[in-house]
Protein backbone atom coordinates (compact mmCIF):
# COMPACT_ATOMS: atom_id res chain seq x y z
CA UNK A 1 -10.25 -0.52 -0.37
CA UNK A 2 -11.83 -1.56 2.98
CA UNK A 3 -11.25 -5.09 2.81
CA UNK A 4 -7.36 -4.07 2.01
CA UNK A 5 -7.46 -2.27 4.89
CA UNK A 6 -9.12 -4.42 6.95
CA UNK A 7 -7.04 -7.45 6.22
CA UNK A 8 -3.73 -5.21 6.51
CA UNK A 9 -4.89 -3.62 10.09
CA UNK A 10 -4.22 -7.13 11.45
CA UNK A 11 -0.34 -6.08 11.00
CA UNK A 12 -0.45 -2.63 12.52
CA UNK A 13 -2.25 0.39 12.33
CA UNK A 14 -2.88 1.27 8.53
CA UNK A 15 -2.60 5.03 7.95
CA UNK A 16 -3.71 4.86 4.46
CA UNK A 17 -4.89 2.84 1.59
CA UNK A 18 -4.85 3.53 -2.06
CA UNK A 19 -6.33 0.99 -5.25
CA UNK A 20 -5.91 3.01 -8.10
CA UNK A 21 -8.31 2.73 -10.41
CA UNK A 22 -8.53 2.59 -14.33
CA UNK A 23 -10.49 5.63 -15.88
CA UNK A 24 -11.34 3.41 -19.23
CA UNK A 25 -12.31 0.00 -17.40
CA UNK A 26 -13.23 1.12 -13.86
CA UNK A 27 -11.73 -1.86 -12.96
CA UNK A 28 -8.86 -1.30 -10.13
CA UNK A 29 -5.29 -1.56 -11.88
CA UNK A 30 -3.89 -4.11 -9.40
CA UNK A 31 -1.91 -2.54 -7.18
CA UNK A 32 -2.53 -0.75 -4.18
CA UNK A 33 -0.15 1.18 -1.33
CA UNK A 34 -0.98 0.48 2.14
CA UNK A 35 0.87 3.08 4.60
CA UNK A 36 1.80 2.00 8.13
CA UNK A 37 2.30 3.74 11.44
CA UNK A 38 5.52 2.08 11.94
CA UNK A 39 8.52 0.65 10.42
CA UNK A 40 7.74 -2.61 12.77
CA UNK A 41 4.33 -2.94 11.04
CA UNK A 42 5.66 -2.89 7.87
CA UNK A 43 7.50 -5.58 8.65
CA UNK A 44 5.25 -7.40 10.26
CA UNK A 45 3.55 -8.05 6.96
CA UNK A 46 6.98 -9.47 5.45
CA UNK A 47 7.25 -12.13 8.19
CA UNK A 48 3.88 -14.13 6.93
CA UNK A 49 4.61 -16.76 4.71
CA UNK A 50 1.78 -15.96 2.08
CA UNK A 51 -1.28 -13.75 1.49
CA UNK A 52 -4.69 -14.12 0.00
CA UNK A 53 -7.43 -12.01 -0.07
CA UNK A 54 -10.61 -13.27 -1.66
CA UNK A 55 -9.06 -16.05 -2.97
CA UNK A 56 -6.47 -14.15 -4.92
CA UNK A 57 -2.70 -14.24 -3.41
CA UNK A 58 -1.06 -11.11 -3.18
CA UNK A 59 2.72 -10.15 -3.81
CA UNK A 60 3.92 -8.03 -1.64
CA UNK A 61 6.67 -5.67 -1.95
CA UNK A 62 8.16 -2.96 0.06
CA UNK A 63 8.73 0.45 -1.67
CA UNK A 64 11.88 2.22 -0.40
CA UNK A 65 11.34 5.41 1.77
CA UNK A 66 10.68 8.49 0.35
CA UNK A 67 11.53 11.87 1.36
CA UNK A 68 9.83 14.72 0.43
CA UNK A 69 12.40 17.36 -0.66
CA UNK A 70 10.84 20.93 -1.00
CA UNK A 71 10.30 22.08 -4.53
CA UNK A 72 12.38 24.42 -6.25
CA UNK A 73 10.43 27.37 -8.06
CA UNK A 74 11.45 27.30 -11.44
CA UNK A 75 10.93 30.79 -12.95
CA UNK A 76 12.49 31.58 -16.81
């Protein structure tokens, strides 16, 4: 997780980092989120041709904003 975000800080300010990991393996599961300050820094990421980190080249994909809508209690 720290060398995520310290490779990702050189795009903005990272506000969060998460590398799920598998319960069975304890290996992570591939994926991570990385969380940005910005919408700038986000795409400051998008405009660098490739990335690797430790020799392993990452895809990259942007997941659409989310808003958090406030639950409805659900009483029967």
């Amino acid at each position: 997780t720290e060398e995520l975000k310290e490779y990702f800080s050189q795009f903005g300010s990272v506000q969060r980092c998460q590398l799920p990991f598998d319960k069975d393996t304890g290996f992570h599961r591939r994926y991570c989120w990385i969380k940005f300050s910005t919408p700038q820094e986000v795409q400051n990421v998008f405009q660098k041709d490739s990335h690797i980190l430790e020799g392993a080249k990452l895809t990259i994909k942007q997941q659409p904003h989310r808003r958090h809508s406030p639950r409805k209690n659900q009483s029967e």
